[in-house]
C-alpha atoms as a PDB file:
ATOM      1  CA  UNK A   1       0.000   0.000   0.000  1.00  0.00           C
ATOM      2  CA  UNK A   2       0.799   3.364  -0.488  1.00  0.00           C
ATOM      3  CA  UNK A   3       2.928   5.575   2.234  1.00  0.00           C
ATOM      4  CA  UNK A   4       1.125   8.667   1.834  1.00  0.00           C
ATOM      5  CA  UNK A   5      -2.029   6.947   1.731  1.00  0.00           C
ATOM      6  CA  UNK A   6      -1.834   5.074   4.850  1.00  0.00           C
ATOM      7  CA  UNK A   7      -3.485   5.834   8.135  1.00  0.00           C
ATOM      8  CA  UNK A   8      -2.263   4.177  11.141  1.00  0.00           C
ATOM      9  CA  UNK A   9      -5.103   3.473  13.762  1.00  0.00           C
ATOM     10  CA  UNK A  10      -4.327   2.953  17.257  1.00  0.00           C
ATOM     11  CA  UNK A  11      -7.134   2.492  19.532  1.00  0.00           C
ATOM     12  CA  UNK A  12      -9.405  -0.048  22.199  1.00  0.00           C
ATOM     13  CA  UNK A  13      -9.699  -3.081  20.953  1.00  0.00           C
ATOM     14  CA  UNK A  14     -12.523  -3.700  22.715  1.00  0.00           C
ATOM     15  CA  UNK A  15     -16.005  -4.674  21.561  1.00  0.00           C
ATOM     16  CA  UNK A  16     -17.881  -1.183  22.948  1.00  0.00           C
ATOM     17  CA  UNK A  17     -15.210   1.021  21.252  1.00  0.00           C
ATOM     18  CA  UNK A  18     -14.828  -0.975  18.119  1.00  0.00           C
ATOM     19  CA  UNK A  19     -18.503  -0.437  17.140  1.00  0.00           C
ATOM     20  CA  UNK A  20     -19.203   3.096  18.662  1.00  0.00           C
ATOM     21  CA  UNK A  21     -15.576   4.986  17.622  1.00  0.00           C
ATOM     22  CA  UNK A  22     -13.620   2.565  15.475  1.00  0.00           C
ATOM     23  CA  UNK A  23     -15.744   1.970  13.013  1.00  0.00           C
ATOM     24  CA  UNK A  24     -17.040   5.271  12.495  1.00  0.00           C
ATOM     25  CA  UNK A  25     -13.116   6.163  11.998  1.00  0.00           C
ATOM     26  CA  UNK A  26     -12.503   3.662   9.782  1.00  0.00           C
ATOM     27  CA  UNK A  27     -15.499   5.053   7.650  1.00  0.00           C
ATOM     28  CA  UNK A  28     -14.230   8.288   7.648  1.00  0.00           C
ATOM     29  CA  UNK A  29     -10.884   6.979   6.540  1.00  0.00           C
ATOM     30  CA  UNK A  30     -12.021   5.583   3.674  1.00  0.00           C
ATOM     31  CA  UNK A  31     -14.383   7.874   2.479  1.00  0.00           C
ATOM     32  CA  UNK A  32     -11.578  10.522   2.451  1.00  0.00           C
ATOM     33  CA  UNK A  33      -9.721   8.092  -0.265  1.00  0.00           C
ATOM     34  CA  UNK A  34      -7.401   6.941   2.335  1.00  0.00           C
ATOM     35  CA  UNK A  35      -6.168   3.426   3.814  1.00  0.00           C
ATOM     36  CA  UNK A  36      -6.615   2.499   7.836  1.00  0.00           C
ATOM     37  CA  UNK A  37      -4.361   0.393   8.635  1.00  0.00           C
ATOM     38  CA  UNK A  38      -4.491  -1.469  12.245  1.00  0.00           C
ATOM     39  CA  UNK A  39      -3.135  -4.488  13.796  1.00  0.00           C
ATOM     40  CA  UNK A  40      -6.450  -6.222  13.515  1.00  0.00           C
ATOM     41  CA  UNK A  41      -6.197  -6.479   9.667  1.00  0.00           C
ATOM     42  CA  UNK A  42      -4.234  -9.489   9.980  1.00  0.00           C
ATOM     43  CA  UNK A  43      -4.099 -12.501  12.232  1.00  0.00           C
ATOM     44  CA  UNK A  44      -1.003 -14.454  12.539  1.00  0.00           C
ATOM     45  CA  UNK A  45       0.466 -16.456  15.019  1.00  0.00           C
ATOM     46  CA  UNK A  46       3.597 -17.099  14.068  1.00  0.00           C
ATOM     47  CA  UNK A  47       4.651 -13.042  13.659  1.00  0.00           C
ATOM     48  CA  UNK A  48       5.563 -10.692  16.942  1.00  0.00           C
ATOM     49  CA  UNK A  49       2.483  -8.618  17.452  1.00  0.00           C
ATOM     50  CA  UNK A  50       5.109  -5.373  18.535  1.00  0.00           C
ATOM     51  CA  UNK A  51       6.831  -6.094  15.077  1.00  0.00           C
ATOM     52  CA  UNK A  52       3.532  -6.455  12.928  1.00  0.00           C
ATOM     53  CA  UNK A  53       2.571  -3.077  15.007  1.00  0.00           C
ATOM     54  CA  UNK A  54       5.772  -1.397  14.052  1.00  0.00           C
ATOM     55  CA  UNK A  55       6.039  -2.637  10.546  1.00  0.00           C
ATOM     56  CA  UNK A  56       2.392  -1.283  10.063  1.00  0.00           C
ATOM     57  CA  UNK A  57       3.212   2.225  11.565  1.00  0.00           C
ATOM     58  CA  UNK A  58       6.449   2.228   9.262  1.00  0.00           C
ATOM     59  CA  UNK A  59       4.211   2.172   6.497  1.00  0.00           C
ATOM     60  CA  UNK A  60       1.781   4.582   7.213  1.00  0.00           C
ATOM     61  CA  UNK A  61       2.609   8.281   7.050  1.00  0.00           C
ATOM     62  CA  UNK A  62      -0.448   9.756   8.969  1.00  0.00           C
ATOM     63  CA  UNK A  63      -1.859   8.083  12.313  1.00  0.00           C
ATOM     64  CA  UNK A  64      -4.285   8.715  14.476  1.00  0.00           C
ATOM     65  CA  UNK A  65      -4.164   7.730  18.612  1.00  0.00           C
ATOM     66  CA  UNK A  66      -6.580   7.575  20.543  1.00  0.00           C
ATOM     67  CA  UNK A  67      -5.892   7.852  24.129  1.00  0.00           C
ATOM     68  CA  UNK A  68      -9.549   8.325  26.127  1.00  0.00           C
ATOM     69  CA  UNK A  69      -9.065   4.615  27.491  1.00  0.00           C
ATOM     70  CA  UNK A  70      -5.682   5.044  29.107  1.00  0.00           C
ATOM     71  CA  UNK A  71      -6.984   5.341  32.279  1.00  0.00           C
ATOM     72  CA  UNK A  72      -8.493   2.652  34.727  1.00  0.00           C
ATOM     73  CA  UNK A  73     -12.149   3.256  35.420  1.00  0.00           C
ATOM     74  CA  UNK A  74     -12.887   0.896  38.452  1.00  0.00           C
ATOM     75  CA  UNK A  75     -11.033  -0.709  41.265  1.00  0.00           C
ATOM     76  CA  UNK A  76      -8.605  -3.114  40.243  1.00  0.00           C
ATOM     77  CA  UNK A  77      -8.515  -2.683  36.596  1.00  0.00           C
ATOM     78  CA  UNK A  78      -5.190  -1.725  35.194  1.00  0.00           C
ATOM     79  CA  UNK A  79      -4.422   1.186  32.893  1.00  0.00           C
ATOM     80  CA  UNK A  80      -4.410   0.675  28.996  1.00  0.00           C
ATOM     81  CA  UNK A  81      -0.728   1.225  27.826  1.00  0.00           C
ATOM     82  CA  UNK A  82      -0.557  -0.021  24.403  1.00  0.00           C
ATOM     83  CA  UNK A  83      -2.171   3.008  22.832  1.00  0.00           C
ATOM     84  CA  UNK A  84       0.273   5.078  24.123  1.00  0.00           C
ATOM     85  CA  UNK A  85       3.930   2.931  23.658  1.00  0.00           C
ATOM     86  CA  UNK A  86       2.360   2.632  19.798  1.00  0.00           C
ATOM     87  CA  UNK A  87       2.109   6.246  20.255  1.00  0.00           C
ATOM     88  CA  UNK A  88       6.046   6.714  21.251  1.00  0.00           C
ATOM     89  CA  UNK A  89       7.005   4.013  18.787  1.00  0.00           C
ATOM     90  CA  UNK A  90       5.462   6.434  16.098  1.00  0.00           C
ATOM     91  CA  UNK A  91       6.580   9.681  17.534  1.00  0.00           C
ATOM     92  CA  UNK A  92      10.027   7.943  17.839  1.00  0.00           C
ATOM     93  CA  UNK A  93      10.132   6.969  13.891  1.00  0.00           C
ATOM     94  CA  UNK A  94       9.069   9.743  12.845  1.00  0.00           C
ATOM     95  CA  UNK A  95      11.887  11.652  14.533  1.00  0.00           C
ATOM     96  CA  UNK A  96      14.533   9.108  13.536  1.00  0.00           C
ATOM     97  CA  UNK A  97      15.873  11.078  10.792  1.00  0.00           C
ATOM     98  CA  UNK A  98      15.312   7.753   8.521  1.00  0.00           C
ATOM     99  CA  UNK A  99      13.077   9.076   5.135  1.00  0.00           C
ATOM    100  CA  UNK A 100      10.269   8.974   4.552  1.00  0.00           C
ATOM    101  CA  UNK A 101       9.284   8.634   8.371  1.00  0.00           C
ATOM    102  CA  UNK A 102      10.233  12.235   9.154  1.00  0.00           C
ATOM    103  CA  UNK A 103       7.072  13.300   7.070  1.00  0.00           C
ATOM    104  CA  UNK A 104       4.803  10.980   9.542  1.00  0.00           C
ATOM    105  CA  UNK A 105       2.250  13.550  10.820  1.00  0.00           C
ATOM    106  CA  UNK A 106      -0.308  12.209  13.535  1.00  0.00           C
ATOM    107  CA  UNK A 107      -3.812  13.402  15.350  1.00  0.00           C
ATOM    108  CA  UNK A 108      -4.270  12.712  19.210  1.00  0.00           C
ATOM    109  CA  UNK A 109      -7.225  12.169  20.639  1.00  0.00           C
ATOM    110  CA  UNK A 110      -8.231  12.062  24.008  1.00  0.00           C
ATOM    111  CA  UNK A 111     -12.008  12.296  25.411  1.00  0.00           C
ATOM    112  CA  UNK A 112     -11.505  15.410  27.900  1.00  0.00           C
ATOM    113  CA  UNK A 113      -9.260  18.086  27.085  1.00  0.00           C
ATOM    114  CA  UNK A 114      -5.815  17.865  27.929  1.00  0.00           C
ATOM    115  CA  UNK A 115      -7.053  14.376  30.032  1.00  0.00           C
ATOM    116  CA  UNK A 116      -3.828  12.559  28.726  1.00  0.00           C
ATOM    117  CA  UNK A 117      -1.217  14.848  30.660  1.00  0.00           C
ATOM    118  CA  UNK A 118      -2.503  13.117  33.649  1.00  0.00           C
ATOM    119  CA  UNK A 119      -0.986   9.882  33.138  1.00  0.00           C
ATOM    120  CA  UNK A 120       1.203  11.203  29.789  1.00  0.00           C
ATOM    121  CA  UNK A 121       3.162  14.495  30.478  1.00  0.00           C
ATOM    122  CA  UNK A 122       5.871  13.999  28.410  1.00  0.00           C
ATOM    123  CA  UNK A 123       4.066  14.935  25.268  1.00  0.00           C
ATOM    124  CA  UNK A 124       2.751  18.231  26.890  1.00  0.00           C
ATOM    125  CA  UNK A 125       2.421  20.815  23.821  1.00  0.00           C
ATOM    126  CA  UNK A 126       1.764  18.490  20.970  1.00  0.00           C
ATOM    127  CA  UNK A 127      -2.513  19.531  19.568  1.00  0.00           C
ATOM    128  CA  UNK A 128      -5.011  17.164  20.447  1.00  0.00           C
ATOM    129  CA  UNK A 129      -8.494  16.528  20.056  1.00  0.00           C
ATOM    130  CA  UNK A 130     -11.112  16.125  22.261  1.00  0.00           C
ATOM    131  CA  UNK A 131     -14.265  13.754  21.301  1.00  0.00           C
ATOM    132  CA  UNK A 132     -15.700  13.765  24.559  1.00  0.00           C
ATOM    133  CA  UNK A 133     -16.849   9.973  23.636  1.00  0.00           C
ATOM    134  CA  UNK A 134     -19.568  10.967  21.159  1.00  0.00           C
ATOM    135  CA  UNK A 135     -20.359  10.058  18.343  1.00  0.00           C
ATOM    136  CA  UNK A 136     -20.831  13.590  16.882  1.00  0.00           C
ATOM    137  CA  UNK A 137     -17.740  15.338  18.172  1.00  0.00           C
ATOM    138  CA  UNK A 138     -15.662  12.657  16.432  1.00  0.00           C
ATOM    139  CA  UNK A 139     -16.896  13.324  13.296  1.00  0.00           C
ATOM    140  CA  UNK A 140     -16.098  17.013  13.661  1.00  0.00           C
ATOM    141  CA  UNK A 141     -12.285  16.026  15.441  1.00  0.00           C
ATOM    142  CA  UNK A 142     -12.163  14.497  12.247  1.00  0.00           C
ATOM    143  CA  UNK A 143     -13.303  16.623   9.751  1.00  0.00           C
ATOM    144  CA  UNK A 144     -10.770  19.164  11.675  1.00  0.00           C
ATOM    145  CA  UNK A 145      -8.232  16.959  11.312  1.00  0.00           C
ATOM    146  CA  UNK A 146      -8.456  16.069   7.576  1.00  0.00           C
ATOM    147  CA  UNK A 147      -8.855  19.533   6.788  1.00  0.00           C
ATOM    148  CA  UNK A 148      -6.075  21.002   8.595  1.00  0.00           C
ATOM    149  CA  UNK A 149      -3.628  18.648   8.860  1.00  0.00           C
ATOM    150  CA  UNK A 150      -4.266  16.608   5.253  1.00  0.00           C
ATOM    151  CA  UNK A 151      -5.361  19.560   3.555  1.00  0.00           C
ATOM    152  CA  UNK A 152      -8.616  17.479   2.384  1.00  0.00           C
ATOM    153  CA  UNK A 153     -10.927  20.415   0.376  1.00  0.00           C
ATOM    154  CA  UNK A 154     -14.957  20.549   0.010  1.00  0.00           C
ATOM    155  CA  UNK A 155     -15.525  17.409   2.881  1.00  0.00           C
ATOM    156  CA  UNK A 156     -19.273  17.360   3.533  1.00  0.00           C
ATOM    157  CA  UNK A 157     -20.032  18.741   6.828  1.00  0.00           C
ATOM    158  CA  UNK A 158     -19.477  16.612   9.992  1.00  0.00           C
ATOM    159  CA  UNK A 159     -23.407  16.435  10.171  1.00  0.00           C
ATOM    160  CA  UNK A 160     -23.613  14.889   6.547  1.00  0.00           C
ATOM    161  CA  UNK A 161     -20.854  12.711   7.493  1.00  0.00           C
ATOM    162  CA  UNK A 162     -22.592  11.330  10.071  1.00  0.00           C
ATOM    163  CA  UNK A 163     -25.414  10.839   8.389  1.00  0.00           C
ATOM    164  CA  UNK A 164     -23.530   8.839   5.720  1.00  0.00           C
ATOM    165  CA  UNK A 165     -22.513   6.524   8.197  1.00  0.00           C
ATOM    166  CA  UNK A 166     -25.597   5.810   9.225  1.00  0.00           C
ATOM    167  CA  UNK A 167     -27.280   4.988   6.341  1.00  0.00           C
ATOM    168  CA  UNK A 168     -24.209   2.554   5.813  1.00  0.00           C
ATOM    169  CA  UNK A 169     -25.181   0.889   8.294  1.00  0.00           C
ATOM    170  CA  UNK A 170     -28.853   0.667   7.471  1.00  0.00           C
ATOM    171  CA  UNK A 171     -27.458  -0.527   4.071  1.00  0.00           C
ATOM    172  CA  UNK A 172     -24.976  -3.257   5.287  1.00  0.00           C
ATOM    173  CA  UNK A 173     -28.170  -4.718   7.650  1.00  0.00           C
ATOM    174  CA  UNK A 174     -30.570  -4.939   4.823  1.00  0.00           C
ATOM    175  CA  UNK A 175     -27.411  -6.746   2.697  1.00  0.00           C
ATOM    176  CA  UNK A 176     -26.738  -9.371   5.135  1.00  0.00           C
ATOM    177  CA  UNK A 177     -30.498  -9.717   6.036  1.00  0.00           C
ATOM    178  CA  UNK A 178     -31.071 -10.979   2.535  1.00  0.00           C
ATOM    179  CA  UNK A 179     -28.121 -12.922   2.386  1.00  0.00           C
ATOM    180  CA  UNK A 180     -28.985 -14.894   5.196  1.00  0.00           C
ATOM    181  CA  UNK A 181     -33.012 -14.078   5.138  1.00  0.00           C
ATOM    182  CA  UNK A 182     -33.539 -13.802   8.886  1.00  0.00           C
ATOM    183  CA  UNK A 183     -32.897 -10.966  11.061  1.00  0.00           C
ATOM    184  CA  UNK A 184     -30.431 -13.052  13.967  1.00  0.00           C
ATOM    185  CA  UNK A 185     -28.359 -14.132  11.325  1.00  0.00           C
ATOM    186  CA  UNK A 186     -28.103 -11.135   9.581  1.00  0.00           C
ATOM    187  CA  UNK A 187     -27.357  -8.978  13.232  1.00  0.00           C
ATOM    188  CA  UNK A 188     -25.091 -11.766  14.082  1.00  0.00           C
ATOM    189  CA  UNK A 189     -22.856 -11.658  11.115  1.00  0.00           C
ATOM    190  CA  UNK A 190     -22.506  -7.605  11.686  1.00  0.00           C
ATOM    191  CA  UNK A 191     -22.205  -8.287  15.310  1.00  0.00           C
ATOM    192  CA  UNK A 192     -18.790 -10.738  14.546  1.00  0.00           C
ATOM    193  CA  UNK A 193     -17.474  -8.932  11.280  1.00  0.00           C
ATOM    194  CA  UNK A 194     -14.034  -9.114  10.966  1.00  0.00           C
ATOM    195  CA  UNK A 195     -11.867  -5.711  10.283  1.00  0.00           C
ATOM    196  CA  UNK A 196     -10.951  -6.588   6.664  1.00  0.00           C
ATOM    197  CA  UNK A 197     -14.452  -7.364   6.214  1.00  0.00           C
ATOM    198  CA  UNK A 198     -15.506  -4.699   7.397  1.00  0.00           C
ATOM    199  CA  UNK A 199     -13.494  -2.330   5.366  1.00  0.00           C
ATOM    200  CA  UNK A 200     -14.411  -4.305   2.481  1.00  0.00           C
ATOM    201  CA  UNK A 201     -17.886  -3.997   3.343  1.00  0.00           C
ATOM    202  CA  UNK A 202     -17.685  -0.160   3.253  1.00  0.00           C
ATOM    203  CA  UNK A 203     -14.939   0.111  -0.556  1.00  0.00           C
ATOM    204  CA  UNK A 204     -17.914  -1.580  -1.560  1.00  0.00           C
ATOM    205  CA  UNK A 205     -20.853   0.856  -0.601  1.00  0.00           C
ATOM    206  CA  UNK A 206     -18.734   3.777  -1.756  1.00  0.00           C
ATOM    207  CA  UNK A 207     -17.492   2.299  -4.923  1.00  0.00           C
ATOM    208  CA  UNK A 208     -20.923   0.258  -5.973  1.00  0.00           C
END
Protein backbone atom coordinates (compact mmCIF):
# COMPACT_ATOMS: atom_id res chain seq x y z
CA UNK A 1 0.00 0.00 0.00
CA UNK A 2 0.80 3.36 -0.49
CA UNK A 3 2.93 5.58 2.23
CA UNK A 4 1.13 8.67 1.83
CA UNK A 5 -2.03 6.95 1.73
CA UNK A 6 -1.83 5.07 4.85
CA UNK A 7 -3.48 5.83 8.13
CA UNK A 8 -2.26 4.18 11.14
CA UNK A 9 -5.10 3.47 13.76
CA UNK A 10 -4.33 2.95 17.26
CA UNK A 11 -7.13 2.49 19.53
CA UNK A 12 -9.40 -0.05 22.20
CA UNK A 13 -9.70 -3.08 20.95
CA UNK A 14 -12.52 -3.70 22.71
CA UNK A 15 -16.01 -4.67 21.56
CA UNK A 16 -17.88 -1.18 22.95
CA UNK A 17 -15.21 1.02 21.25
CA UNK A 18 -14.83 -0.97 18.12
CA UNK A 19 -18.50 -0.44 17.14
CA UNK A 20 -19.20 3.10 18.66
CA UNK A 21 -15.58 4.99 17.62
CA UNK A 22 -13.62 2.57 15.48
CA UNK A 23 -15.74 1.97 13.01
CA UNK A 24 -17.04 5.27 12.49
CA UNK A 25 -13.12 6.16 12.00
CA UNK A 26 -12.50 3.66 9.78
CA UNK A 27 -15.50 5.05 7.65
CA UNK A 28 -14.23 8.29 7.65
CA UNK A 29 -10.88 6.98 6.54
CA UNK A 30 -12.02 5.58 3.67
CA UNK A 31 -14.38 7.87 2.48
CA UNK A 32 -11.58 10.52 2.45
CA UNK A 33 -9.72 8.09 -0.27
CA UNK A 34 -7.40 6.94 2.34
CA UNK A 35 -6.17 3.43 3.81
CA UNK A 36 -6.61 2.50 7.84
CA UNK A 37 -4.36 0.39 8.63
CA UNK A 38 -4.49 -1.47 12.24
CA UNK A 39 -3.13 -4.49 13.80
CA UNK A 40 -6.45 -6.22 13.51
CA UNK A 41 -6.20 -6.48 9.67
CA UNK A 42 -4.23 -9.49 9.98
CA UNK A 43 -4.10 -12.50 12.23
CA UNK A 44 -1.00 -14.45 12.54
CA UNK A 45 0.47 -16.46 15.02
CA UNK A 46 3.60 -17.10 14.07
CA UNK A 47 4.65 -13.04 13.66
CA UNK A 48 5.56 -10.69 16.94
CA UNK A 49 2.48 -8.62 17.45
CA UNK A 50 5.11 -5.37 18.54
CA UNK A 51 6.83 -6.09 15.08
CA UNK A 52 3.53 -6.46 12.93
CA UNK A 53 2.57 -3.08 15.01
CA UNK A 54 5.77 -1.40 14.05
CA UNK A 55 6.04 -2.64 10.55
CA UNK A 56 2.39 -1.28 10.06
CA UNK A 57 3.21 2.23 11.56
CA UNK A 58 6.45 2.23 9.26
CA UNK A 59 4.21 2.17 6.50
CA UNK A 60 1.78 4.58 7.21
CA UNK A 61 2.61 8.28 7.05
CA UNK A 62 -0.45 9.76 8.97
CA UNK A 63 -1.86 8.08 12.31
CA UNK A 64 -4.28 8.72 14.48
CA UNK A 65 -4.16 7.73 18.61
CA UNK A 66 -6.58 7.58 20.54
CA UNK A 67 -5.89 7.85 24.13
CA UNK A 68 -9.55 8.33 26.13
CA UNK A 69 -9.06 4.61 27.49
CA UNK A 70 -5.68 5.04 29.11
CA UNK A 71 -6.98 5.34 32.28
CA UNK A 72 -8.49 2.65 34.73
CA UNK A 73 -12.15 3.26 35.42
CA UNK A 74 -12.89 0.90 38.45
CA UNK A 75 -11.03 -0.71 41.26
CA UNK A 76 -8.61 -3.11 40.24
CA UNK A 77 -8.51 -2.68 36.60
CA UNK A 78 -5.19 -1.72 35.19
CA UNK A 79 -4.42 1.19 32.89
CA UNK A 80 -4.41 0.68 29.00
CA UNK A 81 -0.73 1.22 27.83
CA UNK A 82 -0.56 -0.02 24.40
CA UNK A 83 -2.17 3.01 22.83
CA UNK A 84 0.27 5.08 24.12
CA UNK A 85 3.93 2.93 23.66
CA UNK A 86 2.36 2.63 19.80
CA UNK A 87 2.11 6.25 20.25
CA UNK A 88 6.05 6.71 21.25
CA UNK A 89 7.00 4.01 18.79
CA UNK A 90 5.46 6.43 16.10
CA UNK A 91 6.58 9.68 17.53
CA UNK A 92 10.03 7.94 17.84
CA UNK A 93 10.13 6.97 13.89
CA UNK A 94 9.07 9.74 12.85
CA UNK A 95 11.89 11.65 14.53
CA UNK A 96 14.53 9.11 13.54
CA UNK A 97 15.87 11.08 10.79
CA UNK A 98 15.31 7.75 8.52
CA UNK A 99 13.08 9.08 5.13
CA UNK A 100 10.27 8.97 4.55
CA UNK A 101 9.28 8.63 8.37
CA UNK A 102 10.23 12.24 9.15
CA UNK A 103 7.07 13.30 7.07
CA UNK A 104 4.80 10.98 9.54
CA UNK A 105 2.25 13.55 10.82
CA UNK A 106 -0.31 12.21 13.54
CA UNK A 107 -3.81 13.40 15.35
CA UNK A 108 -4.27 12.71 19.21
CA UNK A 109 -7.22 12.17 20.64
CA UNK A 110 -8.23 12.06 24.01
CA UNK A 111 -12.01 12.30 25.41
CA UNK A 112 -11.51 15.41 27.90
CA UNK A 113 -9.26 18.09 27.09
CA UNK A 114 -5.81 17.86 27.93
CA UNK A 115 -7.05 14.38 30.03
CA UNK A 116 -3.83 12.56 28.73
CA UNK A 117 -1.22 14.85 30.66
CA UNK A 118 -2.50 13.12 33.65
CA UNK A 119 -0.99 9.88 33.14
CA UNK A 120 1.20 11.20 29.79
CA UNK A 121 3.16 14.49 30.48
CA UNK A 122 5.87 14.00 28.41
CA UNK A 123 4.07 14.94 25.27
CA UNK A 124 2.75 18.23 26.89
CA UNK A 125 2.42 20.82 23.82
CA UNK A 126 1.76 18.49 20.97
CA UNK A 127 -2.51 19.53 19.57
CA UNK A 128 -5.01 17.16 20.45
CA UNK A 129 -8.49 16.53 20.06
CA UNK A 130 -11.11 16.12 22.26
CA UNK A 131 -14.26 13.75 21.30
CA UNK A 132 -15.70 13.76 24.56
CA UNK A 133 -16.85 9.97 23.64
CA UNK A 134 -19.57 10.97 21.16
CA UNK A 135 -20.36 10.06 18.34
CA UNK A 136 -20.83 13.59 16.88
CA UNK A 137 -17.74 15.34 18.17
CA UNK A 138 -15.66 12.66 16.43
CA UNK A 139 -16.90 13.32 13.30
CA UNK A 140 -16.10 17.01 13.66
CA UNK A 141 -12.28 16.03 15.44
CA UNK A 142 -12.16 14.50 12.25
CA UNK A 143 -13.30 16.62 9.75
CA UNK A 144 -10.77 19.16 11.67
CA UNK A 145 -8.23 16.96 11.31
CA UNK A 146 -8.46 16.07 7.58
CA UNK A 147 -8.85 19.53 6.79
CA UNK A 148 -6.07 21.00 8.59
CA UNK A 149 -3.63 18.65 8.86
CA UNK A 150 -4.27 16.61 5.25
CA UNK A 151 -5.36 19.56 3.56
CA UNK A 152 -8.62 17.48 2.38
CA UNK A 153 -10.93 20.42 0.38
CA UNK A 154 -14.96 20.55 0.01
CA UNK A 155 -15.52 17.41 2.88
CA UNK A 156 -19.27 17.36 3.53
CA UNK A 157 -20.03 18.74 6.83
CA UNK A 158 -19.48 16.61 9.99
CA UNK A 159 -23.41 16.43 10.17
CA UNK A 160 -23.61 14.89 6.55
CA UNK A 161 -20.85 12.71 7.49
CA UNK A 162 -22.59 11.33 10.07
CA UNK A 163 -25.41 10.84 8.39
CA UNK A 164 -23.53 8.84 5.72
CA UNK A 165 -22.51 6.52 8.20
CA UNK A 166 -25.60 5.81 9.23
CA UNK A 167 -27.28 4.99 6.34
CA UNK A 168 -24.21 2.55 5.81
CA UNK A 169 -25.18 0.89 8.29
CA UNK A 170 -28.85 0.67 7.47
CA UNK A 171 -27.46 -0.53 4.07
CA UNK A 172 -24.98 -3.26 5.29
CA UNK A 173 -28.17 -4.72 7.65
CA UNK A 174 -30.57 -4.94 4.82
CA UNK A 175 -27.41 -6.75 2.70
CA UNK A 176 -26.74 -9.37 5.14
CA UNK A 177 -30.50 -9.72 6.04
CA UNK A 178 -31.07 -10.98 2.54
CA UNK A 179 -28.12 -12.92 2.39
CA UNK A 180 -28.98 -14.89 5.20
CA UNK A 181 -33.01 -14.08 5.14
CA UNK A 182 -33.54 -13.80 8.89
CA UNK A 183 -32.90 -10.97 11.06
CA UNK A 184 -30.43 -13.05 13.97
CA UNK A 185 -28.36 -14.13 11.32
CA UNK A 186 -28.10 -11.13 9.58
CA UNK A 187 -27.36 -8.98 13.23
CA UNK A 188 -25.09 -11.77 14.08
CA UNK A 189 -22.86 -11.66 11.11
CA UNK A 190 -22.51 -7.60 11.69
CA UNK A 191 -22.20 -8.29 15.31
CA UNK A 192 -18.79 -10.74 14.55
CA UNK A 193 -17.47 -8.93 11.28
CA UNK A 194 -14.03 -9.11 10.97
CA UNK A 195 -11.87 -5.71 10.28
CA UNK A 196 -10.95 -6.59 6.66
CA UNK A 197 -14.45 -7.36 6.21
CA UNK A 198 -15.51 -4.70 7.40
CA UNK A 199 -13.49 -2.33 5.37
CA UNK A 200 -14.41 -4.30 2.48
CA UNK A 201 -17.89 -4.00 3.34
CA UNK A 202 -17.69 -0.16 3.25
CA UNK A 203 -14.94 0.11 -0.56
CA UNK A 204 -17.91 -1.58 -1.56
CA UNK A 205 -20.85 0.86 -0.60
CA UNK A 206 -18.73 3.78 -1.76
CA UNK A 207 -17.49 2.30 -4.92
CA UNK A 208 -20.92 0.26 -5.97
Amino acid sequence: MDFEKNIFINCPFDKTFINDMLKPIIYIVLKNGFNPRLSLEVSDSGQSRLLKITEIIKHCKFSIHDLSKVKSTKANEFARMNMPFELGIDYGLRNSEVKPLGEKQFLILEAKKHDYMKALSDINGLDTKAHKNELKELFICLYSWFSETLGIKKQDPPQKTLDDFMQFNAWLYEEQLTKFKTESLALDSIQNITIPEYIQEIKDYLNP
